[in-house]
C-alpha atoms as a PDB file:
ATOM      1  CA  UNK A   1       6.960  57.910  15.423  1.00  0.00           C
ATOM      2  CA  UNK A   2       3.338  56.667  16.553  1.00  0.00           C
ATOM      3  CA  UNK A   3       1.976  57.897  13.162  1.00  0.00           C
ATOM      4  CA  UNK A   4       5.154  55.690  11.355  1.00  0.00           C
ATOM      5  CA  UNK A   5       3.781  52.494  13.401  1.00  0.00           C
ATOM      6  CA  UNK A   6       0.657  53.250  12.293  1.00  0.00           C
ATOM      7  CA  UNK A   7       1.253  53.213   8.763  1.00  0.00           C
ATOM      8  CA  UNK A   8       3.177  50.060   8.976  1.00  0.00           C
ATOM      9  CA  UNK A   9       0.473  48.295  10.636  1.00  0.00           C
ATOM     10  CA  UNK A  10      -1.841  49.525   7.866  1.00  0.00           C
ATOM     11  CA  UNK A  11       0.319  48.254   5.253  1.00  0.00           C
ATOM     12  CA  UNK A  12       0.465  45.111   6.708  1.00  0.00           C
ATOM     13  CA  UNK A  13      -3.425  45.009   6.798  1.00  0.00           C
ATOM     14  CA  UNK A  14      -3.828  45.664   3.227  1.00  0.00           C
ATOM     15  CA  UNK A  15      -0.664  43.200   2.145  1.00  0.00           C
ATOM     16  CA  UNK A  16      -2.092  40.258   4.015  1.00  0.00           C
ATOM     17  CA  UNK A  17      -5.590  40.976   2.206  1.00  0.00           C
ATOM     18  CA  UNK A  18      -4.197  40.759  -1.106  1.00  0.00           C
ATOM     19  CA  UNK A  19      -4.250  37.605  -2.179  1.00  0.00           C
ATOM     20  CA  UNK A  20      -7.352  36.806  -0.744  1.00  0.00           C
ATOM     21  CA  UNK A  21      -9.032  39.994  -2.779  1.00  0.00           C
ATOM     22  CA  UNK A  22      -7.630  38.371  -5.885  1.00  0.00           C
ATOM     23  CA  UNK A  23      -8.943  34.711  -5.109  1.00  0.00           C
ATOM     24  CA  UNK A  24     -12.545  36.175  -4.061  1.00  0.00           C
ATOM     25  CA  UNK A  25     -13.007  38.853  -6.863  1.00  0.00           C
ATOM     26  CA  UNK A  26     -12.472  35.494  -9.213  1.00  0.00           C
ATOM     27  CA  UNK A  27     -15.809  33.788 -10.980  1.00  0.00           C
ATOM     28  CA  UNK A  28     -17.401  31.742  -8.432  1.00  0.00           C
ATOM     29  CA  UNK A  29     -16.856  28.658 -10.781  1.00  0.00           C
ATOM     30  CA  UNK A  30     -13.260  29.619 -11.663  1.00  0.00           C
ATOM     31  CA  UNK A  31     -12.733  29.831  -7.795  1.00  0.00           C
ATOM     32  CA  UNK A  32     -14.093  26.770  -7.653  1.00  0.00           C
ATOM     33  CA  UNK A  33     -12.016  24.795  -9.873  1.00  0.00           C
ATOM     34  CA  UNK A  34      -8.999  26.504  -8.628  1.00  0.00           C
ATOM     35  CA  UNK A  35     -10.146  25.302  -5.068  1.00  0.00           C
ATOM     36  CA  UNK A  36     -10.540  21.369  -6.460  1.00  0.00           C
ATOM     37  CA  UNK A  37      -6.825  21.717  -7.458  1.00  0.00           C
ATOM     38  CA  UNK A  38      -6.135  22.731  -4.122  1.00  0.00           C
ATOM     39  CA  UNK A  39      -8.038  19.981  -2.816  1.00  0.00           C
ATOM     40  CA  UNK A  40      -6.304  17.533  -5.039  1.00  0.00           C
ATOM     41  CA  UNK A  41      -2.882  18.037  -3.946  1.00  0.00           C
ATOM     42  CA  UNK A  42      -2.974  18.404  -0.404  1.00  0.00           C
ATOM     43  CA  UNK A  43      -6.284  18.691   2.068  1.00  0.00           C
ATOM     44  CA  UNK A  44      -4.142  20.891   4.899  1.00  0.00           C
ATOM     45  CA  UNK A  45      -4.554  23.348   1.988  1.00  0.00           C
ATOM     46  CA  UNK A  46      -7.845  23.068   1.850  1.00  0.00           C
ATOM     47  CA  UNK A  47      -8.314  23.753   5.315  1.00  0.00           C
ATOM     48  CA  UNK A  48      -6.322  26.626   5.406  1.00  0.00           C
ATOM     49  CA  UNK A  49      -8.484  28.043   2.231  1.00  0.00           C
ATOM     50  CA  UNK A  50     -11.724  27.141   4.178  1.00  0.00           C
ATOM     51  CA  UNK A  51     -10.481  29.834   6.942  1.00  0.00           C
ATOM     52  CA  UNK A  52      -9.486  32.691   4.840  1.00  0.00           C
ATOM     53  CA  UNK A  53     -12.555  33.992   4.453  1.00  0.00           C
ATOM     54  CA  UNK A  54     -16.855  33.271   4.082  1.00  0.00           C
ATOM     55  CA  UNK A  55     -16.536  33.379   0.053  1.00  0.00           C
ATOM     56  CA  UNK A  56     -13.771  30.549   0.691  1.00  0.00           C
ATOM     57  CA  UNK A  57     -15.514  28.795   2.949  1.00  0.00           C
ATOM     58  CA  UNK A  58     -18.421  28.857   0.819  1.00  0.00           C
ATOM     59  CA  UNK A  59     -16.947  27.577  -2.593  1.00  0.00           C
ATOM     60  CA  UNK A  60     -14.498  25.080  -0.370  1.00  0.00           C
ATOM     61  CA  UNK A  61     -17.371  22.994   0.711  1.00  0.00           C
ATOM     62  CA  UNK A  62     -19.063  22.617  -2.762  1.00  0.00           C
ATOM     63  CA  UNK A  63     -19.553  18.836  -4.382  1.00  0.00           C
ATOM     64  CA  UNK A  64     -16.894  19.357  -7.482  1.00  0.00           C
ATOM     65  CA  UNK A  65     -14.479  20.697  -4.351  1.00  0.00           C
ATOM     66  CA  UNK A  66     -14.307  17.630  -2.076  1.00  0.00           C
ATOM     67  CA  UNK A  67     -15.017  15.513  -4.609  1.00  0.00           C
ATOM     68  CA  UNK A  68     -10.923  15.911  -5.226  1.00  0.00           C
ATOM     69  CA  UNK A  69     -10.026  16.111  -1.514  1.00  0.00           C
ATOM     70  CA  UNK A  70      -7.019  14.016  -0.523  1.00  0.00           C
ATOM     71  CA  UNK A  71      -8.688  12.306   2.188  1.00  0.00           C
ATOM     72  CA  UNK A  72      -5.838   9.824   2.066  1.00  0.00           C
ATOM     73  CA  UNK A  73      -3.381  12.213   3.236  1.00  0.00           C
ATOM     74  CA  UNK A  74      -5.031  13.149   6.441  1.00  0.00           C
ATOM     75  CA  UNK A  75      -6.932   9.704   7.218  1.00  0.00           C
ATOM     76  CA  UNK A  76      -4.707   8.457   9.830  1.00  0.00           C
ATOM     77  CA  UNK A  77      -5.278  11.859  11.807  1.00  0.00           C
ATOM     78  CA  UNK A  78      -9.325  12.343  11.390  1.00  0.00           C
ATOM     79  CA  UNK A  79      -9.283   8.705  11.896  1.00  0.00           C
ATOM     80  CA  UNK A  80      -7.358   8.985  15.336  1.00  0.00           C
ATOM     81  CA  UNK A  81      -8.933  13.046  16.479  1.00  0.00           C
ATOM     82  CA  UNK A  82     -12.147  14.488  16.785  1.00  0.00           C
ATOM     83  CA  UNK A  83     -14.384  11.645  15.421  1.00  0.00           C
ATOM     84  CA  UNK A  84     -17.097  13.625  15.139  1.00  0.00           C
ATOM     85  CA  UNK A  85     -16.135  15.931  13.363  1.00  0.00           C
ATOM     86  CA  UNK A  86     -13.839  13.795  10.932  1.00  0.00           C
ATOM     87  CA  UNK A  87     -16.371  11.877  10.351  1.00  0.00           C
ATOM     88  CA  UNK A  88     -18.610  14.602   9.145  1.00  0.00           C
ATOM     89  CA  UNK A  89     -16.163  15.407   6.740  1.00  0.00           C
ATOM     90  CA  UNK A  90     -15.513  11.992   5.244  1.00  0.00           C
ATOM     91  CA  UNK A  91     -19.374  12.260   4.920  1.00  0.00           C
ATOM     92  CA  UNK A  92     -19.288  14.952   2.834  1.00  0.00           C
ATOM     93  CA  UNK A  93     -17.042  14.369   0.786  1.00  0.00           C
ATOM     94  CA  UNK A  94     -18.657  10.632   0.090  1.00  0.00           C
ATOM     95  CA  UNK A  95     -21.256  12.338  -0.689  1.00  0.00           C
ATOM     96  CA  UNK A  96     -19.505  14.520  -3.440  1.00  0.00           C
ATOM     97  CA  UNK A  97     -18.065  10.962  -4.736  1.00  0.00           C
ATOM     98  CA  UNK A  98     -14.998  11.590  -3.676  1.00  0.00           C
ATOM     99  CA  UNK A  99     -13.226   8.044  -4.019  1.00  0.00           C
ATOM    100  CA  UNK A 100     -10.446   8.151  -1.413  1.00  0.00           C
ATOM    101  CA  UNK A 101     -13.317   8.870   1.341  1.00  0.00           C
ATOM    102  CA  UNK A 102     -15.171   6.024  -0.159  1.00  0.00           C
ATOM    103  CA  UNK A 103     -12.361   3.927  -0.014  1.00  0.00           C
ATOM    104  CA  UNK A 104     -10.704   4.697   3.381  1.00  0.00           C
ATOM    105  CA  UNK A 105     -14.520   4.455   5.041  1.00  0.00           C
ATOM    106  CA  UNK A 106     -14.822   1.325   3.150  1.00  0.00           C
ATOM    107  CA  UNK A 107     -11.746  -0.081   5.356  1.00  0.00           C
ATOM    108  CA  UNK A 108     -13.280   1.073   8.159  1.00  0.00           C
ATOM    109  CA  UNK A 109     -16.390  -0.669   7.830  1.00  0.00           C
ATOM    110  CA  UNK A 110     -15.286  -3.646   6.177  1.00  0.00           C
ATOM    111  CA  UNK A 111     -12.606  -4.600   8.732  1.00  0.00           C
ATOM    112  CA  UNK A 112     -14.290  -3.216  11.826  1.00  0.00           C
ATOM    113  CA  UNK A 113     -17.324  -5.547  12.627  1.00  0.00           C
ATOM    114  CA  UNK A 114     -19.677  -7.881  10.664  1.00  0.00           C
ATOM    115  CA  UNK A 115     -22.725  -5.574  11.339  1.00  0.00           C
ATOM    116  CA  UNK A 116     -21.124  -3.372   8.838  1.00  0.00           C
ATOM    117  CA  UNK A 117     -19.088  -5.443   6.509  1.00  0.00           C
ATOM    118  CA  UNK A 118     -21.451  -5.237   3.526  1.00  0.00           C
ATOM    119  CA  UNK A 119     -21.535  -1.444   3.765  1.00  0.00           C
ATOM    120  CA  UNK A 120     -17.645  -1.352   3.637  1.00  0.00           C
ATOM    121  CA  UNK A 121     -17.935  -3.352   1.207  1.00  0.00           C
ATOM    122  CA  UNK A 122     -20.490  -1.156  -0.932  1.00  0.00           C
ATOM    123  CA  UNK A 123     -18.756   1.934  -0.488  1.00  0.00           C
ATOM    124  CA  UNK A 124     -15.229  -0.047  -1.604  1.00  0.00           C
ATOM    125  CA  UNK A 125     -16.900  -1.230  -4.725  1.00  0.00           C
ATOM    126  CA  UNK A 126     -17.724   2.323  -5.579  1.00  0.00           C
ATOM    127  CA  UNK A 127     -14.661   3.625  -4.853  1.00  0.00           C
ATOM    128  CA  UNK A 128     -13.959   0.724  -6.944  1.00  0.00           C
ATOM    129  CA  UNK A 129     -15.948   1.668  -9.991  1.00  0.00           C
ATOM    130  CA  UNK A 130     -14.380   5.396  -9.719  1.00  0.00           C
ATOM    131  CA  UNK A 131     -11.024   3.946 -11.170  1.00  0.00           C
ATOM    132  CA  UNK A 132      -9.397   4.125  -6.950  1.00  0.00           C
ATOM    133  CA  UNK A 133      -6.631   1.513  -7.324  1.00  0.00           C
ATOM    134  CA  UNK A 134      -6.686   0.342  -3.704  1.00  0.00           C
ATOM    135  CA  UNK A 135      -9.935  -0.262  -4.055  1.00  0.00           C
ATOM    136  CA  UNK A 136      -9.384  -2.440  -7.017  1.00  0.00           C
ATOM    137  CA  UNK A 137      -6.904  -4.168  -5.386  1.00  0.00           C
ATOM    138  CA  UNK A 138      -8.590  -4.511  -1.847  1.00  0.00           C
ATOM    139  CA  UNK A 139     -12.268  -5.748  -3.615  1.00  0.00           C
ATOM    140  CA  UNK A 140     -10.296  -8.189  -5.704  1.00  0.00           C
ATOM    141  CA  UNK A 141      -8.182  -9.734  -2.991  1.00  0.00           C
ATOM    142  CA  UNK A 142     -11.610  -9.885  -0.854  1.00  0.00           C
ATOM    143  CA  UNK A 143     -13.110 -12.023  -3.521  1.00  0.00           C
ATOM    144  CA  UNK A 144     -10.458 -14.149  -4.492  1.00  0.00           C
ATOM    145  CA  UNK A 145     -10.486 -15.017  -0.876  1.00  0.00           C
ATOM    146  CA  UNK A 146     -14.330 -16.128  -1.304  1.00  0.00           C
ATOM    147  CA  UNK A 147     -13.363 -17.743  -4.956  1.00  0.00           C
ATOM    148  CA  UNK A 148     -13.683 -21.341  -5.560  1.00  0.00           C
ATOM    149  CA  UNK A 149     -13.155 -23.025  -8.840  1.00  0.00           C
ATOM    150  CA  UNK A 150     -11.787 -20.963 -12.080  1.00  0.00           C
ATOM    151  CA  UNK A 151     -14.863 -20.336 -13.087  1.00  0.00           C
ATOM    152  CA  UNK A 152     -16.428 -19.512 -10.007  1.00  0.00           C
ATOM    153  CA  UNK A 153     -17.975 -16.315 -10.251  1.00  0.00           C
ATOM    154  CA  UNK A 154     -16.287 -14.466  -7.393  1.00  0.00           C
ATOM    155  CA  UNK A 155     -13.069 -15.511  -9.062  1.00  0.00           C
ATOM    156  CA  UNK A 156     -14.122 -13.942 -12.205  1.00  0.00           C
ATOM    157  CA  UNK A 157     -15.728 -10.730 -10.881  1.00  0.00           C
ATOM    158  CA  UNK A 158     -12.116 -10.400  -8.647  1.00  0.00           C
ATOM    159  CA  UNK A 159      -9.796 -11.368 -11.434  1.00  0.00           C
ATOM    160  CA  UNK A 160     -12.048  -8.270 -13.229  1.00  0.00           C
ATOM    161  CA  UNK A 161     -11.279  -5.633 -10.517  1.00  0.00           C
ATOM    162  CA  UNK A 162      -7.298  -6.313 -10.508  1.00  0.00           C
ATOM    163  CA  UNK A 163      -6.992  -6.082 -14.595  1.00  0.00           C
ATOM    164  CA  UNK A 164      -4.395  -3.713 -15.230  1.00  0.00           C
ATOM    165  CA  UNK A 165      -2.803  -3.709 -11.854  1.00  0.00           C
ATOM    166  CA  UNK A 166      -0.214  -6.483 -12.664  1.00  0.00           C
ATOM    167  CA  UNK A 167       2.534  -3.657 -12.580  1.00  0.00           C
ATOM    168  CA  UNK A 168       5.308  -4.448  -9.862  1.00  0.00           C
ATOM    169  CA  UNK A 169       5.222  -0.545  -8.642  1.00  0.00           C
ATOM    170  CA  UNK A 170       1.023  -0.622  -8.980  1.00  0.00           C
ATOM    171  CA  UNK A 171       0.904  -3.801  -6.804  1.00  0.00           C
ATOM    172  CA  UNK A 172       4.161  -2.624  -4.104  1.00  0.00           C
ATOM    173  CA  UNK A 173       1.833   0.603  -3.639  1.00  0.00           C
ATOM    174  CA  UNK A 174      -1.408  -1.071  -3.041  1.00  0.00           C
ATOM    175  CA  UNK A 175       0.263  -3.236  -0.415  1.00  0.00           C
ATOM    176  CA  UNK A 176       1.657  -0.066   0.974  1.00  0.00           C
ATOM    177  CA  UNK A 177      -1.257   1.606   1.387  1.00  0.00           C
ATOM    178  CA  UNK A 178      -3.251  -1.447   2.814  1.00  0.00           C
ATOM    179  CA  UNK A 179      -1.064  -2.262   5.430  1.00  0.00           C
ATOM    180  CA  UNK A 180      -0.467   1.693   6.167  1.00  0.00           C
ATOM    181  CA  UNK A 181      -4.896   1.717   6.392  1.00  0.00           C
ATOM    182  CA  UNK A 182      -4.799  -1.324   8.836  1.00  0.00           C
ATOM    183  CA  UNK A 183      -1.938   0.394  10.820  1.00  0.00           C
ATOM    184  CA  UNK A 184      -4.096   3.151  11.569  1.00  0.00           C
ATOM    185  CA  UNK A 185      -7.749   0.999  12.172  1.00  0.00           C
ATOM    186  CA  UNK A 186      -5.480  -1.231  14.733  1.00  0.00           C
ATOM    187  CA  UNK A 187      -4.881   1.917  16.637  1.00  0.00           C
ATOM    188  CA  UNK A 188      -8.352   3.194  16.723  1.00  0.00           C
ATOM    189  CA  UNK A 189      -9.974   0.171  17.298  1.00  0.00           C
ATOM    190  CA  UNK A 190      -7.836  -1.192  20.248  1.00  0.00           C
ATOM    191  CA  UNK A 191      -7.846  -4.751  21.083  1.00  0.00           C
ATOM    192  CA  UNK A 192      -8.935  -5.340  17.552  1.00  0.00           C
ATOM    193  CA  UNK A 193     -12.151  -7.370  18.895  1.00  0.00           C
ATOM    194  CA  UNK A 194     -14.211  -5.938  16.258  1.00  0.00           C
ATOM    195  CA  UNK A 195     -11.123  -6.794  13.667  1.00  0.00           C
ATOM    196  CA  UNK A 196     -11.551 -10.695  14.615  1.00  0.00           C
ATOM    197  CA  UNK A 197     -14.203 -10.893  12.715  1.00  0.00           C
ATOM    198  CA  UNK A 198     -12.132 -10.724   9.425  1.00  0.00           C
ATOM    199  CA  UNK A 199     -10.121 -13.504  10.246  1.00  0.00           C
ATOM    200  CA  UNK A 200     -11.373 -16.151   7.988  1.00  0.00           C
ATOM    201  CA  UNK A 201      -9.071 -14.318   5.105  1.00  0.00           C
ATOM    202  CA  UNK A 202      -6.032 -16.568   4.204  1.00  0.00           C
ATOM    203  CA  UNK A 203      -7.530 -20.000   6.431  1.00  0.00           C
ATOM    204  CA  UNK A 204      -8.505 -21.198   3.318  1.00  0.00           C
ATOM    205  CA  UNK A 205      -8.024 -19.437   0.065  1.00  0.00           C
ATOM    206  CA  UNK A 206      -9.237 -22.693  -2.487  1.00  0.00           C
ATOM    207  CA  UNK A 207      -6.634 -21.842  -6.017  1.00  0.00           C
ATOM    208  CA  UNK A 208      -8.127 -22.459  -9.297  1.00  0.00           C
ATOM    209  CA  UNK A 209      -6.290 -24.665 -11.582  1.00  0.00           C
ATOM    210  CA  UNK A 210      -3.508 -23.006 -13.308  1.00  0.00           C
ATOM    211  CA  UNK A 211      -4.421 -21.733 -16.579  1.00  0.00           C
ATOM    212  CA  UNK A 212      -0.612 -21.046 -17.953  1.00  0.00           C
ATOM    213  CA  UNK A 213       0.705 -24.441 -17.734  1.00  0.00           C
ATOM    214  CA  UNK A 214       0.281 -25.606 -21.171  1.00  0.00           C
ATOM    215  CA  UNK A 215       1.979 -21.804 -22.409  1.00  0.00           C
ATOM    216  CA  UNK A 216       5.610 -23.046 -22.286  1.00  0.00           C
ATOM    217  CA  UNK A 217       6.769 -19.225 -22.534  1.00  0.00           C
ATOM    218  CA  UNK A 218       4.931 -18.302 -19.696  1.00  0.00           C
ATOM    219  CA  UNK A 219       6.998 -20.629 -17.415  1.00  0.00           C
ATOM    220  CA  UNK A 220       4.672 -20.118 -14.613  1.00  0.00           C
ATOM    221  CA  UNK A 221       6.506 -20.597 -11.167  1.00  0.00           C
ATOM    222  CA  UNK A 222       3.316 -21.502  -9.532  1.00  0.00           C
ATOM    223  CA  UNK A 223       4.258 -24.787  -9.134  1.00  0.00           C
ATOM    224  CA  UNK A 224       7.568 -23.793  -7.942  1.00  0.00           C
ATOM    225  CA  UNK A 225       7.834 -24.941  -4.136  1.00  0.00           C
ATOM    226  CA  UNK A 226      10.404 -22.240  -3.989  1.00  0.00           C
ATOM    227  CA  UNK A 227       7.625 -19.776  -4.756  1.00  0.00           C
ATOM    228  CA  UNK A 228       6.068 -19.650  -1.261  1.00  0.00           C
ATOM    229  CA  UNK A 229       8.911 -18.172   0.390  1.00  0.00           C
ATOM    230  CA  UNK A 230       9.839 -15.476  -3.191  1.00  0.00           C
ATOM    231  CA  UNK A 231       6.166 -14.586  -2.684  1.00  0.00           C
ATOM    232  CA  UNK A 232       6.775 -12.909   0.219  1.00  0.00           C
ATOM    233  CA  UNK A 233      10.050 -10.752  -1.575  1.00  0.00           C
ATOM    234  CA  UNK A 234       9.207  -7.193  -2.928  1.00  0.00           C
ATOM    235  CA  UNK A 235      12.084  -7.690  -5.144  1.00  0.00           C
ATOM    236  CA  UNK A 236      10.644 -10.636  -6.675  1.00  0.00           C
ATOM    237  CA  UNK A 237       7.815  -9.015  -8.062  1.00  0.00           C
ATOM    238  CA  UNK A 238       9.701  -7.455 -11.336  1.00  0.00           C
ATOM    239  CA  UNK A 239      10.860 -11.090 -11.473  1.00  0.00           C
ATOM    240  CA  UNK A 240       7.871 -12.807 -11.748  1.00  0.00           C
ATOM    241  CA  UNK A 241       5.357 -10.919 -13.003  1.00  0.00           C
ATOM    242  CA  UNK A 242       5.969 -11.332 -16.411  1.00  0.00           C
ATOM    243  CA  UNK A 243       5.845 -15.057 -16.086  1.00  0.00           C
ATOM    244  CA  UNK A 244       2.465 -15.716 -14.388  1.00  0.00           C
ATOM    245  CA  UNK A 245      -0.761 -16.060 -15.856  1.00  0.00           C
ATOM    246  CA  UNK A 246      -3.020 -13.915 -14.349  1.00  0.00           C
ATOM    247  CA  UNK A 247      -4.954 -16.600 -12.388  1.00  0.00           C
ATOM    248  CA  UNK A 248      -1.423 -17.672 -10.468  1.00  0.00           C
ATOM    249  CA  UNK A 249      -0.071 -14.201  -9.728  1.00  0.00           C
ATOM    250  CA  UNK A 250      -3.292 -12.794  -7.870  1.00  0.00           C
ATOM    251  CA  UNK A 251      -3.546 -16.263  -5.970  1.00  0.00           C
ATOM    252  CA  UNK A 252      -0.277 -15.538  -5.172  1.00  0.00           C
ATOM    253  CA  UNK A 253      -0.926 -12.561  -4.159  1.00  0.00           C
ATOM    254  CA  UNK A 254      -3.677 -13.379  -1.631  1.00  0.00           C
ATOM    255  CA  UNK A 255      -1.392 -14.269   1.508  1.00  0.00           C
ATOM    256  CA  UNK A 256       0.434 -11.482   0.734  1.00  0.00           C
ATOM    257  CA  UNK A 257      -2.541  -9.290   0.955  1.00  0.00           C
ATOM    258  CA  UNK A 258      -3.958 -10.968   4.082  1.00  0.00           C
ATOM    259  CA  UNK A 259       0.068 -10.439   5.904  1.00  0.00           C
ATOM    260  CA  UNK A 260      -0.458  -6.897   5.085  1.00  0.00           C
ATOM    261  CA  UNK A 261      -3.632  -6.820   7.709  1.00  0.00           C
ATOM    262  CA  UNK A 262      -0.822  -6.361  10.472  1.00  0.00           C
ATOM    263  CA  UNK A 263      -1.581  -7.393  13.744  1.00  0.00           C
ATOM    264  CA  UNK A 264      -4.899  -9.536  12.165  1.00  0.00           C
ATOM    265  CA  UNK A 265      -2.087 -12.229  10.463  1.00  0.00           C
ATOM    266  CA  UNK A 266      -1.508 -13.752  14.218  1.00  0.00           C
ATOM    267  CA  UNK A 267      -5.524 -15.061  13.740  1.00  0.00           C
ATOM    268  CA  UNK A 268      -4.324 -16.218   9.901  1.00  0.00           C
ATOM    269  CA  UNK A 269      -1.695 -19.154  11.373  1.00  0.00           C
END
């Protein structure tokens, strides 16, 4: 009976050890890009590979690895539990390129206190230049808060990051993830002192002159009173964003953007 017990525990062994045989007898680089998938899809994943065993470990920390991490998936926990060690992590994988960790540090710094509002800043741009959506949307909205005339160059180099994002499901997930980011920085940061400092966005956003006027099929509703309150409807969005130039939808979209900033819009009245 003892011997039977035995056996069974043995079999066990060598079943649980399976699939990690398979995974580490694989090419190093094969392993590698099958780890980067991994990372891709869901960072828990990665975590769990990172444990299995040294060779895992090993391959799981390489550049072309968290380069593809989901940091977005995880951020509000690392962002909330062991800082340290979170932020290590978000280092590293920065450091690999990996655009979501540029992106969600990015937030961090940017809305978190002046002394490091040009490094957010920085670090969103990159995320930027990596194709991140967010990113495209949060460095344009940033700019066309600083914008003055229509040919101001802020205005230009914002109107350049949110090309291509005019679609209604592009532009309801950017908001989504914006106001799920500034959720989660509320929380960490407390009474939001150091999220004050942000508060000039929406006290004076200066519009450019309307570009679409004098395009009868346009029919741009910019100059539709109405328009202030449909703004502010996700359902309008299919609606209207066919008949906007580009320079009256984004400036539309500004005071939407800054009432995604959560508990920062009571500083915006």
């Amino acid at each position: 009976m003892a011997l039977m017990h035995t056996t069974k525990r043995k079999r066990r062994k060598r079943r649980s050890g399976v699939p990690h045989q398979y995974l580490t007898n694989l090419p190093r680089a094969l392993l590698e890009e099958v780890l980067s998938h991994v990372a891709s899809s869901s960072i828990t994943n990665l975590f769990n590979a990172k444990r299995a065993c040294k060779s895992m470990f090993e391959a799981s920390s390489q550049r072309c690895v968290l380069e593809h991490a989901a940091v977005l998936e995880k951020f509000p926990y690392i962002n909330r539990h062991n800082r340290r060690s979170s932020s290590s992590f978000l280092q590293e994988c920065m450091e690999s390129g990996n655009r979501e960790a540029l992106f969600c540090t990015g937030m961090a710094e940017y809305f978190s206190t002046p002394e490091t509002t040009e490094s957010g800043l920085r670090r969103l741009r990159a995320a930027a230049a990596k194709g991140h959506a967010e990113a495209r949307y949060v460095c344009g909205m940033i700019l066309l808060c600083f914008a003055g005339g229509e040919d101001d160059d802020a205005r230009k180099e914002g109107l350049g990051f949110l090309e291509g994002l005019r679609r209604s499901d592009t532009v309801r997930k950017c908001r989504k993830t914006v106001e799920s980011v500034m959720e989660h920085l509320w929380w960490v940061n407390g009474d939001g002192r150091g999220l004050a400092g942000r508060c000039w966005m929406g006290k004076d956003v200066r519009r450019g002159s309307c570009r679409c006027v004098e395009k009868e099929e346009l029919k741009c509703l910019s100059r539709n009173p109405d328009f202030l309150w449909l703004r502010r409807e996700e359902q309008v969005l299919e609606i209207v964003e066919s008949r906007l130039c580009d320079l009256c939808f984004w400036d539309n979209e500004v005071p939407v953007f800054c009432n995604k900033l959560g508990p920062l819009n009571v500083f915006l009245l």
